[in-house]
C-alpha atoms as a PDB file:
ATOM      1  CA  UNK A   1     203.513  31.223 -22.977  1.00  0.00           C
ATOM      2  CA  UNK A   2     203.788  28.260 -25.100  1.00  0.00           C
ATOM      3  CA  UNK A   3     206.553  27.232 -23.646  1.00  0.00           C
ATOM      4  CA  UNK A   4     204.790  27.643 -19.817  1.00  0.00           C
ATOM      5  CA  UNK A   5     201.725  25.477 -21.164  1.00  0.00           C
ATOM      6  CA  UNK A   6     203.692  22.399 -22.125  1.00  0.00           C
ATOM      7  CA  UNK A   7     204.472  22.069 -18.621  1.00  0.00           C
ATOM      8  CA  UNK A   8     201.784  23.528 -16.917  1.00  0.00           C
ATOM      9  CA  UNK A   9     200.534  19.901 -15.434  1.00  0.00           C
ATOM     10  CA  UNK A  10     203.987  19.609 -13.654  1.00  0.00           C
ATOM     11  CA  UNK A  11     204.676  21.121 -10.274  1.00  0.00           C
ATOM     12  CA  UNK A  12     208.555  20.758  -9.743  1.00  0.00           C
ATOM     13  CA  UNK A  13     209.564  23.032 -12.942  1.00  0.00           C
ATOM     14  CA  UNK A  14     212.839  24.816 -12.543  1.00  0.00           C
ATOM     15  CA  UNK A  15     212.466  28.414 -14.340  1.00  0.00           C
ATOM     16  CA  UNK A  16     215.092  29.374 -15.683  1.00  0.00           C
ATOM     17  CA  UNK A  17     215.759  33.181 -16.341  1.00  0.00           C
ATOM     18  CA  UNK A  18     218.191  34.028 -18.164  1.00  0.00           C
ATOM     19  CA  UNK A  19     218.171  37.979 -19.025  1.00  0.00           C
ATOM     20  CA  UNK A  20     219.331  39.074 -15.397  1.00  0.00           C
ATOM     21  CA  UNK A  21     218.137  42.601 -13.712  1.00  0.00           C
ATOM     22  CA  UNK A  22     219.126  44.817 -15.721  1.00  0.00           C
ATOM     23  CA  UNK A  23     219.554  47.466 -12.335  1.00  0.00           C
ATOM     24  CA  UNK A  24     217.800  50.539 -13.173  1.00  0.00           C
ATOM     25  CA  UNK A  25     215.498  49.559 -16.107  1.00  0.00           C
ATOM     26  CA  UNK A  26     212.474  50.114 -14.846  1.00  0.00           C
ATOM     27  CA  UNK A  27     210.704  48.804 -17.880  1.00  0.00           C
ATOM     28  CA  UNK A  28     212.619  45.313 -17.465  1.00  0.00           C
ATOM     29  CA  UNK A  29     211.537  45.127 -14.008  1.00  0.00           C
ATOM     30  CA  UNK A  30     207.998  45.038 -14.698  1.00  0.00           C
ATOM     31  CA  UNK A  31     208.599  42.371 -17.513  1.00  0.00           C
ATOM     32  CA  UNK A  32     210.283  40.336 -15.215  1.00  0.00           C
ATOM     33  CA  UNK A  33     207.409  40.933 -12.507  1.00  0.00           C
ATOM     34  CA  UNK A  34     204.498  39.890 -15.273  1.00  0.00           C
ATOM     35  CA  UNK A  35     206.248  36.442 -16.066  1.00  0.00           C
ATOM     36  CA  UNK A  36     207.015  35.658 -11.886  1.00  0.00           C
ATOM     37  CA  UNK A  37     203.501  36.307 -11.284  1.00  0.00           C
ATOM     38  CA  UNK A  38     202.023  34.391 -14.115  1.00  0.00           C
ATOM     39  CA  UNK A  39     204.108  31.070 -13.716  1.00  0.00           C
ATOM     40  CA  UNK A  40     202.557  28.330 -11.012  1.00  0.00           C
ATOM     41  CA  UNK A  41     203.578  29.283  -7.504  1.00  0.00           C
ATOM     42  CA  UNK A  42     205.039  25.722  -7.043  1.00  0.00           C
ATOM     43  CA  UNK A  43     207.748  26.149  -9.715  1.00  0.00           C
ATOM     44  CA  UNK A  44     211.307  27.175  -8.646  1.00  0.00           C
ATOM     45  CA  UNK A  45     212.801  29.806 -10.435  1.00  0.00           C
ATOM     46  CA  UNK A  46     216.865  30.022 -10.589  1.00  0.00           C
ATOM     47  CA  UNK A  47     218.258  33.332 -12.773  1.00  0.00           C
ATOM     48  CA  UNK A  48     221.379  32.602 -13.826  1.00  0.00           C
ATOM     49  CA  UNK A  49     223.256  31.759 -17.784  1.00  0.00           C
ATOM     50  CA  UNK A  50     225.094  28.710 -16.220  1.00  0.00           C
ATOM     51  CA  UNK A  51     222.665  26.403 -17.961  1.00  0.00           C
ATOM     52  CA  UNK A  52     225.286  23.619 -18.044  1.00  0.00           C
ATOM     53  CA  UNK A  53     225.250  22.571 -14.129  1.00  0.00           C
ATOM     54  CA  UNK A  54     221.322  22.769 -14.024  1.00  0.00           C
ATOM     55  CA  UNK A  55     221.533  20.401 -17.486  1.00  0.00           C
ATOM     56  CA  UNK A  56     223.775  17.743 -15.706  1.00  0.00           C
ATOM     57  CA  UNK A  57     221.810  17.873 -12.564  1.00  0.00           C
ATOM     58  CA  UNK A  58     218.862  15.223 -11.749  1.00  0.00           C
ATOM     59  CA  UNK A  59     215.594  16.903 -11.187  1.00  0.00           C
ATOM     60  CA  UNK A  60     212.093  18.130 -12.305  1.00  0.00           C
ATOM     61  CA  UNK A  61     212.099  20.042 -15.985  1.00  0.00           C
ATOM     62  CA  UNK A  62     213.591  23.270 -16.680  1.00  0.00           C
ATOM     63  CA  UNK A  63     212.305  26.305 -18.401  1.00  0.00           C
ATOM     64  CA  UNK A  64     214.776  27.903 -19.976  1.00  0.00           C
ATOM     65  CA  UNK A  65     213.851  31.423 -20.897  1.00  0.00           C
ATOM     66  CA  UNK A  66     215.670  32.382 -23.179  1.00  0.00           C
ATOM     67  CA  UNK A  67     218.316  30.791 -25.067  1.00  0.00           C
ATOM     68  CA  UNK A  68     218.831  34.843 -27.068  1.00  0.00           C
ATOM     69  CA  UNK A  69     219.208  36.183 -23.436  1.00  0.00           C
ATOM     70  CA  UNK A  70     221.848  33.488 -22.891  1.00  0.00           C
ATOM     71  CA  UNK A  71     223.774  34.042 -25.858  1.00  0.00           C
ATOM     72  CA  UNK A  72     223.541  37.532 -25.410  1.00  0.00           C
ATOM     73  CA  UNK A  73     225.090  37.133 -21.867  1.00  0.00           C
ATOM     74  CA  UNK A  74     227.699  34.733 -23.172  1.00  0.00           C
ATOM     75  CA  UNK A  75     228.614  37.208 -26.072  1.00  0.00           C
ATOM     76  CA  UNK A  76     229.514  39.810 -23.641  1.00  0.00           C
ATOM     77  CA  UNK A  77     231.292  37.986 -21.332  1.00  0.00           C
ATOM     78  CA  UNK A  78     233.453  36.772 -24.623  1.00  0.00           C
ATOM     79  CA  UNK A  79     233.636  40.456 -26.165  1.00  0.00           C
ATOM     80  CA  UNK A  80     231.887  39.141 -29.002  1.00  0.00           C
ATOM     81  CA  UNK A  81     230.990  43.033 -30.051  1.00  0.00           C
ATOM     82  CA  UNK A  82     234.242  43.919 -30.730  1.00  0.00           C
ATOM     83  CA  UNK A  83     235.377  43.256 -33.845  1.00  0.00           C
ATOM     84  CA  UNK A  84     239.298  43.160 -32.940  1.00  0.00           C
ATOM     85  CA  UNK A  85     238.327  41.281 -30.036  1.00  0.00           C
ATOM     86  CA  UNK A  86     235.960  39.093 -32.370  1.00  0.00           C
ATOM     87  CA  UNK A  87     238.610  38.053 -34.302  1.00  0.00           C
ATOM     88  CA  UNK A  88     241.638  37.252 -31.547  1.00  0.00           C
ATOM     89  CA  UNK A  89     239.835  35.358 -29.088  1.00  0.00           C
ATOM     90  CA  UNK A  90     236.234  35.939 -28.939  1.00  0.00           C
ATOM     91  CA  UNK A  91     234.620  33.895 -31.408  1.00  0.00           C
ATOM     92  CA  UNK A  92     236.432  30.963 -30.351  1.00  0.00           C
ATOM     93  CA  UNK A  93     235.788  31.817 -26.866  1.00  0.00           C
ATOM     94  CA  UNK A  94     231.901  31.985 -27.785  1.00  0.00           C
ATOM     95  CA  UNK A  95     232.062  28.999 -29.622  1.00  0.00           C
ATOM     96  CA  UNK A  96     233.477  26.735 -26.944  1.00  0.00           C
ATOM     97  CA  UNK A  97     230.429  28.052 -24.315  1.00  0.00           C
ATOM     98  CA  UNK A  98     227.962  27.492 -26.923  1.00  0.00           C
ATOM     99  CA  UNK A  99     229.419  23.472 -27.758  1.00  0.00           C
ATOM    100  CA  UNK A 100     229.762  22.836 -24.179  1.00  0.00           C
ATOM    101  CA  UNK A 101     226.165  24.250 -23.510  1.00  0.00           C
ATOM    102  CA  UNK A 102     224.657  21.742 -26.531  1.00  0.00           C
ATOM    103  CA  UNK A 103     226.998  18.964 -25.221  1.00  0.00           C
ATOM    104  CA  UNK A 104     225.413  19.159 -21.495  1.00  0.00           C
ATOM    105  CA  UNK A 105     221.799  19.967 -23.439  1.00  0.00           C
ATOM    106  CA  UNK A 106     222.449  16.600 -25.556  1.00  0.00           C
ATOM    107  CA  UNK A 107     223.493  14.742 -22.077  1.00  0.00           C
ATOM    108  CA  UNK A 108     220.863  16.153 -19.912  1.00  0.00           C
ATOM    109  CA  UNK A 109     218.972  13.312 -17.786  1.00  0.00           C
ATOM    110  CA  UNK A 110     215.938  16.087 -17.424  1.00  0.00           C
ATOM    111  CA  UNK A 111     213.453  17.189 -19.688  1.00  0.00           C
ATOM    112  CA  UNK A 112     213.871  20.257 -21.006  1.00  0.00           C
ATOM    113  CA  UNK A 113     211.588  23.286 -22.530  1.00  0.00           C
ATOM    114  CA  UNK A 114     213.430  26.557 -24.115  1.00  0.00           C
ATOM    115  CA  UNK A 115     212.756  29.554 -25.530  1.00  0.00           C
ATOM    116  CA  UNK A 116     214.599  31.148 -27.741  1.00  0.00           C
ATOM    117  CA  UNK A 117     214.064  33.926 -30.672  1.00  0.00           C
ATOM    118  CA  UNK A 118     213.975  32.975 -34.182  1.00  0.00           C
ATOM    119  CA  UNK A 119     216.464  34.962 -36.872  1.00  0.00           C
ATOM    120  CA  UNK A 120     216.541  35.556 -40.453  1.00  0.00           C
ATOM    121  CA  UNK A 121     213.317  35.822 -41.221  1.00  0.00           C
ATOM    122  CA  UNK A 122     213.004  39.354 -40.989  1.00  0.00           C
ATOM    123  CA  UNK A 123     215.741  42.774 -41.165  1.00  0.00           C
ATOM    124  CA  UNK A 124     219.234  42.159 -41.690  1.00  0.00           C
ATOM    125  CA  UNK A 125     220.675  44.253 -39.328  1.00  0.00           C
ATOM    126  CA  UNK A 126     222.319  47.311 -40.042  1.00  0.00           C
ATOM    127  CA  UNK A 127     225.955  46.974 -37.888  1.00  0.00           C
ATOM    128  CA  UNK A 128     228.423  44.105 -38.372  1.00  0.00           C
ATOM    129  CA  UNK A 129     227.513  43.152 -34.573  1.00  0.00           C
ATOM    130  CA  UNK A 130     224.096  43.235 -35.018  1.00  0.00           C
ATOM    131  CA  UNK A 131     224.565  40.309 -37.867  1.00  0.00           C
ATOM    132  CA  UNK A 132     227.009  38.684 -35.409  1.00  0.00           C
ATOM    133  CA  UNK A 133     224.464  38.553 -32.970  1.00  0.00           C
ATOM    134  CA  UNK A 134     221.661  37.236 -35.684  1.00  0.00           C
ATOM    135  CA  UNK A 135     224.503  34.608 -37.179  1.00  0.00           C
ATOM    136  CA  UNK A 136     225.432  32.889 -33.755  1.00  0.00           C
ATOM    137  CA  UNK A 137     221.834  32.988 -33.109  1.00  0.00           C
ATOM    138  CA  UNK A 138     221.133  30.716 -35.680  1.00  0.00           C
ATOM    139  CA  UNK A 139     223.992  28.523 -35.342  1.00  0.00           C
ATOM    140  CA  UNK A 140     222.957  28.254 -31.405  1.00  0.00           C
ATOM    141  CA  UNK A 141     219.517  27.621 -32.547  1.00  0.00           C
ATOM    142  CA  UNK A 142     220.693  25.029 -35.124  1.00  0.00           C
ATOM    143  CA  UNK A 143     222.537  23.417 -32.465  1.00  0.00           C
ATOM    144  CA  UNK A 144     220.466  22.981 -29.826  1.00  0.00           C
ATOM    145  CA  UNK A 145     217.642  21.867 -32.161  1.00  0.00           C
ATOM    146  CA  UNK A 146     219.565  19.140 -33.431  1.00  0.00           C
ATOM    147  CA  UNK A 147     220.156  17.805 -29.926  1.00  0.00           C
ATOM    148  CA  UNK A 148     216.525  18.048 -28.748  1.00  0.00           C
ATOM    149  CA  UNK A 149     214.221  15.512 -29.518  1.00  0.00           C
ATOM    150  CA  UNK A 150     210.932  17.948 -30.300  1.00  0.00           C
ATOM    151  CA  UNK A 151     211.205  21.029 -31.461  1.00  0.00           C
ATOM    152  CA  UNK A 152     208.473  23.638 -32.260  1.00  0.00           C
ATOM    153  CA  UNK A 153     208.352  27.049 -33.967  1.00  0.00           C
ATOM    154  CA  UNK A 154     205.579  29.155 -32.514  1.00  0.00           C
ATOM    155  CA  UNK A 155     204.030  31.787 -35.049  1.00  0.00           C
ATOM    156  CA  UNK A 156     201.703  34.026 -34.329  1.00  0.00           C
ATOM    157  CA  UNK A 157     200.810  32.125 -30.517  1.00  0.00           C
ATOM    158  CA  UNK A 158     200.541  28.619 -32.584  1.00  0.00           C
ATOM    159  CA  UNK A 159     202.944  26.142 -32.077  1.00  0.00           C
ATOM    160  CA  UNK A 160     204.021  24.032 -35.338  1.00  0.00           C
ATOM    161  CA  UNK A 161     205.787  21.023 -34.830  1.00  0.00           C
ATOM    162  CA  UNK A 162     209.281  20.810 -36.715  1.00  0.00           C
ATOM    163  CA  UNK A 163     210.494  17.813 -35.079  1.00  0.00           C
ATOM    164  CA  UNK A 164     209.459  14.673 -32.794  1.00  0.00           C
END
């Protein structure tokens, strides 16, 4: 919601959803129903994980929500989970989407507001893709932070400024 207010005075915001439909999770479906109805009519809303083409397009802001639903996305589609698959072609696979994502972020003529989960803080998780996921999490976040120009951690619902 943090992320909604710091463009709430704007009324050509491009949502963008990144955890797809998930078919058959009904639970998902009403998530995904509470944040449609809750965002300003006026905004746009495009669900897709090709952030790249929406970052090197003019236009209004975008909302990206969420950068752990992208990666996610991006993981699968590299068979980051596997760990024979990990090691022949998927982490190099994942790590060329994620540079060309922070390349297009660091280029982008629009401004920009994302979400994304922070990691390593809490549990270390208990399967070798579970601390994968956590890892290129944190190297995504890392990333991305270093090419934005602010960047906030919200705690508890209170935003503290970590850069700009």
């Amino acid at each position: 919601m943090t992320a909604e207010r710091l463009l709430a005075d704007r009324p050509d915001v491009l949502y963008v959803a990144t955890g797809g439909s998930r078919d058959g999770d009904a639970e998902w479906a009403q998530r995904v129903a509470l944040h449609r109805e809750r965002r300003p009519a006026a905004w746009g809303t495009a669900e897709t994980c090709a952030l790249e083409p929406l970052l090197a397009a003019p236009g209004g802001p975008l909302l990206v929500d969420c950068l752990a639903l992208w990666l996610t996305h991006t993981m699968d589609e590299c068979q980051a989970w596997d760990d024979e698959a990990w090691a022949a072609t998927g982490e190099a696979r994942l790590r060329a989407r994620t540079a060309a994502l922070v390349d297009a972020w660091r280029d982008t003529p629009r401004r920009v507001v994302a979400v994304s989960n922070e990691v390593g803080s809490g549990v270390v998780p208990a399967t070798a893709s579970g601390r994968r996921f956590r890892d290129e999490l944190g190297r995504l976040n890392s990333a991305v932070a270093s090419a934005s120009e602010e960047v906030l951690l919200v705690v508890a619902g209170q935003p503290l400024r970590i850069r700009g």
